[in-house]
Protein backbone atom coordinates (compact mmCIF):
# COMPACT_ATOMS: atom_id res chain seq x y z
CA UNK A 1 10.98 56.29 18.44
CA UNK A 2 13.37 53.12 19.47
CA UNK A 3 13.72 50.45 17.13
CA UNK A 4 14.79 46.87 17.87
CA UNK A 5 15.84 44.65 15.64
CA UNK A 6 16.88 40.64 15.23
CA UNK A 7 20.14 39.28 13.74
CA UNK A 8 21.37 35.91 13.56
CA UNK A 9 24.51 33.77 12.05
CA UNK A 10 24.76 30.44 11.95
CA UNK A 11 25.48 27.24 9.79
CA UNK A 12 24.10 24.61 7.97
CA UNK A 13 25.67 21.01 8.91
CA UNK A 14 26.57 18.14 6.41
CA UNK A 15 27.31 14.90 7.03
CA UNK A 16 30.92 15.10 5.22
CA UNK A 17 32.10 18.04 2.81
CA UNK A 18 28.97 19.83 2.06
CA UNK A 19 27.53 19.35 -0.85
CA UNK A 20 25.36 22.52 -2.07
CA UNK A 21 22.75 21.34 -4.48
CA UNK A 22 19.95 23.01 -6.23
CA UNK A 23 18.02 21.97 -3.39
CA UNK A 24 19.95 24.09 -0.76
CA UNK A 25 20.48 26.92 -2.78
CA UNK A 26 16.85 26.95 -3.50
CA UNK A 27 15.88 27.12 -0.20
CA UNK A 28 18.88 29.02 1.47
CA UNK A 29 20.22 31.35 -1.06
CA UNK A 30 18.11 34.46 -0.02
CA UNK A 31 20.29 33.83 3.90
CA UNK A 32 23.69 34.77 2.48
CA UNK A 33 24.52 31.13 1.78
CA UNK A 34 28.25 31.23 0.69
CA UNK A 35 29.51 29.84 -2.74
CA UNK A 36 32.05 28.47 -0.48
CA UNK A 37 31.78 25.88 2.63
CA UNK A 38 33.75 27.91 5.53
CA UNK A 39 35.99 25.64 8.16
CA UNK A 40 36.24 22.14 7.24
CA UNK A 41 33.69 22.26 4.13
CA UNK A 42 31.42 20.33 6.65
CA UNK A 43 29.19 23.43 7.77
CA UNK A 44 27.80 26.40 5.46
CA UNK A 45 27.73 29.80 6.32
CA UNK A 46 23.79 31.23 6.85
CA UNK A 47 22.35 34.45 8.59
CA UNK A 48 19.11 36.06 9.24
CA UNK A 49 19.55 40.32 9.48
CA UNK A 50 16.68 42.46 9.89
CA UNK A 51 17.68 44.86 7.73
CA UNK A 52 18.02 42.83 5.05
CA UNK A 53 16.57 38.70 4.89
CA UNK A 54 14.25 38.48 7.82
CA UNK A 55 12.02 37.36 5.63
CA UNK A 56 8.27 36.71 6.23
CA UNK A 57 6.63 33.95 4.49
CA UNK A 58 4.70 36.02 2.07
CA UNK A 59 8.14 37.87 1.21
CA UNK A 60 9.90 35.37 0.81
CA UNK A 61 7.67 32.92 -1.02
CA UNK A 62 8.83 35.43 -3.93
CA UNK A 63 12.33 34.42 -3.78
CA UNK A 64 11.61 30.53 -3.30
CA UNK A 65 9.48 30.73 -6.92
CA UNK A 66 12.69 32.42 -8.16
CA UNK A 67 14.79 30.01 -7.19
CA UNK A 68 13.05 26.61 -7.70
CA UNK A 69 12.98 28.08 -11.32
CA UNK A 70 16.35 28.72 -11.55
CA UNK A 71 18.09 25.96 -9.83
CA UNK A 72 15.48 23.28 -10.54
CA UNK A 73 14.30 23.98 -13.42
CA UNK A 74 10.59 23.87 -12.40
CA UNK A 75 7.98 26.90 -13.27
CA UNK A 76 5.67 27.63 -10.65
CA UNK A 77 2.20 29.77 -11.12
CA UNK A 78 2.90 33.43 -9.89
CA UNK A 79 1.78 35.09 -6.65
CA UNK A 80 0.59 31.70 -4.98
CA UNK A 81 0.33 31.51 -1.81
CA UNK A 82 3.30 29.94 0.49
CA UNK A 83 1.85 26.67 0.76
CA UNK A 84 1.04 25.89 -2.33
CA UNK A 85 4.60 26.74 -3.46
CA UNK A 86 5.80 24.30 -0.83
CA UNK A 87 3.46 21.71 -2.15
CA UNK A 88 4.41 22.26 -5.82
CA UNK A 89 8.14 21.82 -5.01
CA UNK A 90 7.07 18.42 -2.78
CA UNK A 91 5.56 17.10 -6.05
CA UNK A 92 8.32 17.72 -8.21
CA UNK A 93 10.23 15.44 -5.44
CA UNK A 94 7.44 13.19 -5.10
CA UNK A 95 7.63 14.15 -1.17
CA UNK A 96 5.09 13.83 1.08
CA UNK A 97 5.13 17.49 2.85
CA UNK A 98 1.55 17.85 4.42
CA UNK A 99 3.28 17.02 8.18
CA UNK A 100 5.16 19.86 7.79
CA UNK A 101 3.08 22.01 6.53
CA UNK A 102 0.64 21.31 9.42
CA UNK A 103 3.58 22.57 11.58
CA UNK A 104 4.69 25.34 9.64
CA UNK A 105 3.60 28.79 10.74
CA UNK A 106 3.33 30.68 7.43
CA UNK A 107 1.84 34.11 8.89
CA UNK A 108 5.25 34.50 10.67
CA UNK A 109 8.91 35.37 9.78
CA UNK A 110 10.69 32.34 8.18
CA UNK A 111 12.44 29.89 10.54
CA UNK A 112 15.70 28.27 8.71
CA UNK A 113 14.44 25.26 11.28
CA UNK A 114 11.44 24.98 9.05
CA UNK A 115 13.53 25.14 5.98
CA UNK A 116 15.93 22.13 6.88
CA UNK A 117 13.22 19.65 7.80
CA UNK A 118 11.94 20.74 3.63
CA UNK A 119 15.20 20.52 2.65
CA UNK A 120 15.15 16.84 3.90
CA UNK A 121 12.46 15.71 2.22
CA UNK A 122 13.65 17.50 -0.98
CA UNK A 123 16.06 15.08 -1.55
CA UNK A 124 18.48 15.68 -4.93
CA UNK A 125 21.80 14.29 -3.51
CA UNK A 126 22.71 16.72 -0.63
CA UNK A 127 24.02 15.99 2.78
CA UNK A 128 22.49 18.31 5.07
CA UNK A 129 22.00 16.94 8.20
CA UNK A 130 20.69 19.99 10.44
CA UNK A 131 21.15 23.79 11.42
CA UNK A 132 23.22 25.52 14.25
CA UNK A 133 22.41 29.43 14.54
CA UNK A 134 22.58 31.94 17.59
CA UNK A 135 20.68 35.33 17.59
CA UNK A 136 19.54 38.19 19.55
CA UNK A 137 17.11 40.83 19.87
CA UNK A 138 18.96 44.33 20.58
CA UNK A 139 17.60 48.18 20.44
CA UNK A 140 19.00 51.42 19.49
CA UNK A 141 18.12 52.71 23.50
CA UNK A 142 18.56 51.32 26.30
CA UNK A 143 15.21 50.05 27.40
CA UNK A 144 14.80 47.25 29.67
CA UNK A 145 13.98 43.77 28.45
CA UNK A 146 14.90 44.66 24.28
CA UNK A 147 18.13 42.77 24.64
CA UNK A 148 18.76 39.40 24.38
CA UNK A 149 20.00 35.77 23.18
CA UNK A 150 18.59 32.72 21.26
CA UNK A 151 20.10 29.46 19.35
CA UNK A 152 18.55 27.33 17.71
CA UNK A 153 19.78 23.44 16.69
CA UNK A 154 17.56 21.21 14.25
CA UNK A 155 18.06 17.96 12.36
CA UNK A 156 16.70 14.68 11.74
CA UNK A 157 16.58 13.42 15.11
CA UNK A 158 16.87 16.49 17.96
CA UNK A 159 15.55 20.07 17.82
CA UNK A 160 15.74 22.37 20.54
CA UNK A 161 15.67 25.99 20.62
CA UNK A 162 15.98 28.63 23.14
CA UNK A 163 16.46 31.75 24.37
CA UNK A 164 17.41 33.78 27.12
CA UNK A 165 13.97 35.23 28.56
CA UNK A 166 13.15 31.60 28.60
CA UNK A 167 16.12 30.45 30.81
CA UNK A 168 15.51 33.85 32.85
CA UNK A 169 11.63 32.73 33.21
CA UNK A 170 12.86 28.96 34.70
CA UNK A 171 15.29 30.75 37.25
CA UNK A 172 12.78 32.66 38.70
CA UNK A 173 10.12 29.56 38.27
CA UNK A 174 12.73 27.37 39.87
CA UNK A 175 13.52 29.99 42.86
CA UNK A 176 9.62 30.61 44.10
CA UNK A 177 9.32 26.66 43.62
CA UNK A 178 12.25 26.02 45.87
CA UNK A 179 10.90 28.29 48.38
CA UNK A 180 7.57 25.88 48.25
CA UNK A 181 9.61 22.68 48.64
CA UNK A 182 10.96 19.60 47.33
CA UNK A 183 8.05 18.38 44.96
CA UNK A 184 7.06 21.54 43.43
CA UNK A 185 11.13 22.34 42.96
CA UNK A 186 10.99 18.88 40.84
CA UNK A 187 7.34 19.73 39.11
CA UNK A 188 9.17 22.85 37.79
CA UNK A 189 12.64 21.01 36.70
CA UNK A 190 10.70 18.33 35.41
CA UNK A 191 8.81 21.24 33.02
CA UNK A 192 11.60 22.06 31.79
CA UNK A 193 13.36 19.20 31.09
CA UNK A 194 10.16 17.75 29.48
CA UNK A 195 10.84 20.45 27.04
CA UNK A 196 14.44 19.46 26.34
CA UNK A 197 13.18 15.42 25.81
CA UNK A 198 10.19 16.83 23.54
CA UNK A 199 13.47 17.75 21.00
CA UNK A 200 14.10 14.02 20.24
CA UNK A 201 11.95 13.54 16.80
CA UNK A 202 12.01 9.48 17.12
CA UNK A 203 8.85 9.19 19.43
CA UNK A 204 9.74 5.89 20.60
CA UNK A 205 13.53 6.45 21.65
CA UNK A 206 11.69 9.80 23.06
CA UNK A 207 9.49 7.26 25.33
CA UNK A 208 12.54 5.14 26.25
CA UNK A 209 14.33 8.07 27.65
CA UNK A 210 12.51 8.62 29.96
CA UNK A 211 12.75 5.79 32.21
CA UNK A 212 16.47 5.49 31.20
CA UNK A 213 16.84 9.54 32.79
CA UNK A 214 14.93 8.29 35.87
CA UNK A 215 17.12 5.40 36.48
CA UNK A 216 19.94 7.52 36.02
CA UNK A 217 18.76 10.15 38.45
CA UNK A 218 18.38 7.43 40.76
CA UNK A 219 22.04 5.91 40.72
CA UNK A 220 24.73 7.67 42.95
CA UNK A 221 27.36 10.32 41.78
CA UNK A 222 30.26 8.69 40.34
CA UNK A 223 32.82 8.16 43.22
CA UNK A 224 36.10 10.79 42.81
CA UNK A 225 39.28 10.54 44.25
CA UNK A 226 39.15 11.85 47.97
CA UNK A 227 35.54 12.02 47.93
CA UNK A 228 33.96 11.31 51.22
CA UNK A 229 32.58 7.42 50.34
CA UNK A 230 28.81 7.53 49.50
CA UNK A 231 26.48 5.35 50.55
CA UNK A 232 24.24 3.18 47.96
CA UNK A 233 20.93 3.95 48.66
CA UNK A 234 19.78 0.88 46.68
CA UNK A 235 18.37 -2.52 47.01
CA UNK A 236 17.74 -5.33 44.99
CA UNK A 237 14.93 -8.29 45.53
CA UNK A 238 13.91 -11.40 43.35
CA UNK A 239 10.38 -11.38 42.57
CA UNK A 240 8.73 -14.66 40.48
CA UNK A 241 5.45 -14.25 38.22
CA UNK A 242 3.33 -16.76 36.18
CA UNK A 243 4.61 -16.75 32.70
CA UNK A 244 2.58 -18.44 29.92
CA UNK A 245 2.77 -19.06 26.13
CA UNK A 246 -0.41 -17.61 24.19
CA UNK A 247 -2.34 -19.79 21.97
CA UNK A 248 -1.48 -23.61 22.39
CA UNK A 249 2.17 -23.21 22.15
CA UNK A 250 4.46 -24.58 24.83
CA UNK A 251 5.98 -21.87 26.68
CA UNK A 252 7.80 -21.17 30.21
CA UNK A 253 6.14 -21.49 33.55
CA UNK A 254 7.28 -18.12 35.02
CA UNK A 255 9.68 -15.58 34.95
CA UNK A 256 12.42 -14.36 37.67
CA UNK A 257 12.92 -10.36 38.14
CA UNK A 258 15.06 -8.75 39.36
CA UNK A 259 13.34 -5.74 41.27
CA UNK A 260 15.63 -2.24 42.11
CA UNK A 261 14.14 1.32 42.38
CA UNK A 262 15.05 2.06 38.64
CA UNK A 263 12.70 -0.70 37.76
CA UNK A 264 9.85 1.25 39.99
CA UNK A 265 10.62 4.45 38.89
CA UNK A 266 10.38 3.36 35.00
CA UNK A 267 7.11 1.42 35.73
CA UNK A 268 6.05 4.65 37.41
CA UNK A 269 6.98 7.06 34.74
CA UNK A 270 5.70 5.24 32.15
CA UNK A 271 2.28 4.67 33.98
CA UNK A 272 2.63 8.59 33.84
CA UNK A 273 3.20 8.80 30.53
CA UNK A 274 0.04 7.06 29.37
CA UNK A 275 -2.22 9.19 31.72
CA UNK A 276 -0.72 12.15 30.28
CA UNK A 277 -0.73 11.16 26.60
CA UNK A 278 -4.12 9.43 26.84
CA UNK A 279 -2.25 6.20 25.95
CA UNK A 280 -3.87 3.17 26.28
CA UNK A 281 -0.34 1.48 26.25
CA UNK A 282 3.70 1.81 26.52
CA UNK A 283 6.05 -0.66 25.14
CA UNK A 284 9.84 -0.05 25.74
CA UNK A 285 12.73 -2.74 24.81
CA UNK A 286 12.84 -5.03 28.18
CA UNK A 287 13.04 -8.32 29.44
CA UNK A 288 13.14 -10.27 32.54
CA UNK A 289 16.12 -11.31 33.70
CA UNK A 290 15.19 -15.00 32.88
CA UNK A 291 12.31 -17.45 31.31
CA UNK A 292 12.01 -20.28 33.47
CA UNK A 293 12.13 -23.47 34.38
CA UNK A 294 14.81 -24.35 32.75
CA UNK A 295 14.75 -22.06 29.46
CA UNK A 296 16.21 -18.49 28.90
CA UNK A 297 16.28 -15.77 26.27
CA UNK A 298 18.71 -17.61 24.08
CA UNK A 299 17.47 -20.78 23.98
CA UNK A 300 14.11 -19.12 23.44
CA UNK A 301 15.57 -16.96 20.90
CA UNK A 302 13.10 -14.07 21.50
CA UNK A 303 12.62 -11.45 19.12
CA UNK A 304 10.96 -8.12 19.98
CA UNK A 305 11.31 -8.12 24.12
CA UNK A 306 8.96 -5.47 25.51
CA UNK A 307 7.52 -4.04 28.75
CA UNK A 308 4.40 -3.27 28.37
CA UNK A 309 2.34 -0.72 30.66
CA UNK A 310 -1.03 0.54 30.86
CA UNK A 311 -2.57 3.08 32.83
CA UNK A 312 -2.90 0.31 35.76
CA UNK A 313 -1.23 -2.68 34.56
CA UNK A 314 2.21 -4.51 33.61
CA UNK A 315 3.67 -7.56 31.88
CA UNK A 316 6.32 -9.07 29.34
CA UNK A 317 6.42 -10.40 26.02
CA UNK A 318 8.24 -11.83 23.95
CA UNK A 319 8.23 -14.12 20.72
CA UNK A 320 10.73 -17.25 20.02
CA UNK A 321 11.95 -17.36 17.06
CA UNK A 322 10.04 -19.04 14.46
CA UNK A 323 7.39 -19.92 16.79
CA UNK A 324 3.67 -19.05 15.57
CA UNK A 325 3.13 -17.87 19.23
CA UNK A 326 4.04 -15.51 21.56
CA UNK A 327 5.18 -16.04 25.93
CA UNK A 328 4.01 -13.46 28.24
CA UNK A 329 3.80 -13.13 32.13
CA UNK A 330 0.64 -12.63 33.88
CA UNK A 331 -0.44 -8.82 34.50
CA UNK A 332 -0.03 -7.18 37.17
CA UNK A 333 -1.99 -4.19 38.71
CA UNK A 334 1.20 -1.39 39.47
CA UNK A 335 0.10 -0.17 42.54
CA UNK A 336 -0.24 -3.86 44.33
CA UNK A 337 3.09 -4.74 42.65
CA UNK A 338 4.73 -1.85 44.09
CA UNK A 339 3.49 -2.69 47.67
CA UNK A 340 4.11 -6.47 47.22
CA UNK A 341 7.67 -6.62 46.28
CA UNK A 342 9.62 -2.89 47.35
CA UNK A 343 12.24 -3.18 49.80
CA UNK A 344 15.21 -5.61 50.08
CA UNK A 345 14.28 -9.10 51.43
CA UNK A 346 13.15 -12.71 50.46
CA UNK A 347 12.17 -13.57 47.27
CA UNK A 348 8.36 -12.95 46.51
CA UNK A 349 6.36 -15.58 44.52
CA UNK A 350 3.56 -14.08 42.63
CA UNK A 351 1.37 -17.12 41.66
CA UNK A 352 4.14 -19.15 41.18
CA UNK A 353 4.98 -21.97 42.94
CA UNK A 354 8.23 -22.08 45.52
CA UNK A 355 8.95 -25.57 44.34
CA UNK A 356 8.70 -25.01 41.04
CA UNK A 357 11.78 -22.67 41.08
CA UNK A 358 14.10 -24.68 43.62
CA UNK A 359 16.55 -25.51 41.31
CA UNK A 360 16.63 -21.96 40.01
CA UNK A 361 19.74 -19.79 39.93
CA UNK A 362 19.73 -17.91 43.59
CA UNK A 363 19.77 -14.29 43.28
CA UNK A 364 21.17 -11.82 46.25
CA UNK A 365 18.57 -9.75 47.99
């Protein structure tokens, strides 16, 4: 009979010299937490062995009771189930745990991923900011596919784990797609990376990524020394739209863009975005390159800038400063606006008069 089993080291990361309270030693003593910081004092020693802590939840829900009474203080009703030992600890801290519960699989072995997002809602004066641990899987025989790899990295704001069979799986994904072509190729990268963004934890800087990857994607490689000169496969074109202050307050009369491919592609991917979230709406920090006639975004002192998509449609908005209102431009549909004003050329006047803007600042196209 072959046995395979699942070992793991890592650390815990502070912000600083670690400081191990009850908190941590509550939740990490039964992973050979250290009474020492190794390296710096900045990171804490932690591992997960088979043969000895891979806890499951209903194992080690023993030695959390244990140790919330001896480093907390706090006396917990025996043999309780997992979750209501989490949510007794919560209380004591006056921490709102039922998110995490909701993602916490307590049928399975322990994750020390799950334990640091507790730990940072337990808060008693620590520094823990996140986790850093490698594993793998390995067997006493030699049997194909009972050896491998895994890390895992989680704090406040980016988690991410993986593992070799799922690396192996996107090679071979990645080599039938590229057999298939150019947009399947992409549909399988673009799986994959989706994964990676799905790490951030702030859902909004999550959204803004996004179009700020695309627009990357979309600029040239950096030029090196004795590189054969590239080519910039670019364009820009000025583009004029109705702007109006909501309400009765007295606002601009349009707004000048300035239209490039990165500006498509972010109205495209967030157009995407709301189709597949269901959204009704995306708002990302923008503005247009200027209010007009004659005002700006300084004079107008806006606060809050957005671009704001919808499955179909597009505008700006913005508030001055102290003003009870708010200016927008008109909405437009995407796919019209697209059509409209792509390509380098003259500027295009969307319901805006030429004469109107005469005296406004030229822009090349």
């Amino acid at each position: 009979m072959a046995n395979t089993y699942s070992d793991a080291t890592g650390v815990l990361l502070f912000n600083g010299s670690a400081k191990i309270t009850p908190v941590i030693r509550t939740l990490f003593a039964p992973f050979k937490l250290e009474e020492e910081p190794e390296t710096s004092g900045t990171e804490h020693y932690v591992a997960v062995l088979s043969e000895d802590n891979g806890y499951d939840w209903d194992r080690y829900v023993d030695e959390l009771v244990e140790g919330a009474e001896r480093h907390l203080g706090l006396t917990i009703e025996a043999e309780l189930p997992p979750i209501a030992v989490v949510r007794a600890i919560g209380k004591h801290f006056q921490a709102d745990v039922e998110d995490l519960i909701g993602s916490i699989h307590f049928d399975n072995f322990v994750l020390l991923s799950e334990l640091v997002a507790l730990a940072l809602r337990f808060q008693d004066g620590h520094n823990l900011v996140g986790l850093s641990l490698e594993g793998c899987w390995h067997c006493d025989r030699p049997r194909l596919w009972e050896f491998g790899g895994w890390s895992t990295f989680a704090s406040a704001r980016y988690i991410l784990a993986l593992s070799t069979v799922d690396i192996s799986a996107f090679a071979r994904a990645m080599d039938t797609h590229t057999a298939e072509g150019a947009v399947p190729a992409a549909r399988s990268l673009s799986v994959y990376v989706k994964e990676l963004i799905d790490g951030i934890v702030d859902r909004r800087l999550r959204t803004e990524v996004v179009p700020a990857l695309i627009a990357l994607l979309g600029e040239p490689p950096a030029k090196d020394e004795g590189a054969t000169p590239v080519s910039e496969p670019s364009w820009m074109r000025t583009v004029y739209v109705e702007a109006y202050a909501t309400d009765e307050g007295s606002g601009p009369g349009y707004a000048r863009l300035k239209i490039t491919p990165a500006f498509i592609a972010t109205l495209k991917s967030l157009r995407a975005l709301c189709a597949e979230r269901s959204l009704t709406e995306v708002r990302i920090t923008d503005a247009p390159d200027t209010w007009g006639p004659g005002t700006s975004a300084e004079p107008l002192r806006l606060q809050a800038p957005e671009l704001v998509v919808t499955p179909r449609m597009f505008w700006f908005t913005g508030r001055p400063k102290g003003m009870p209102f708010e200016i927008e431009t008109r909405g437009y549909d995407i796919e019209r606006f697209i059509y409209e004003v792509s390509g380098a050329g003259a500027p295009v006047y969307l319901g805006v008069n030429p004469e109107d803007v005469e005296d406004d600042e030229p822009s090349a196209s």
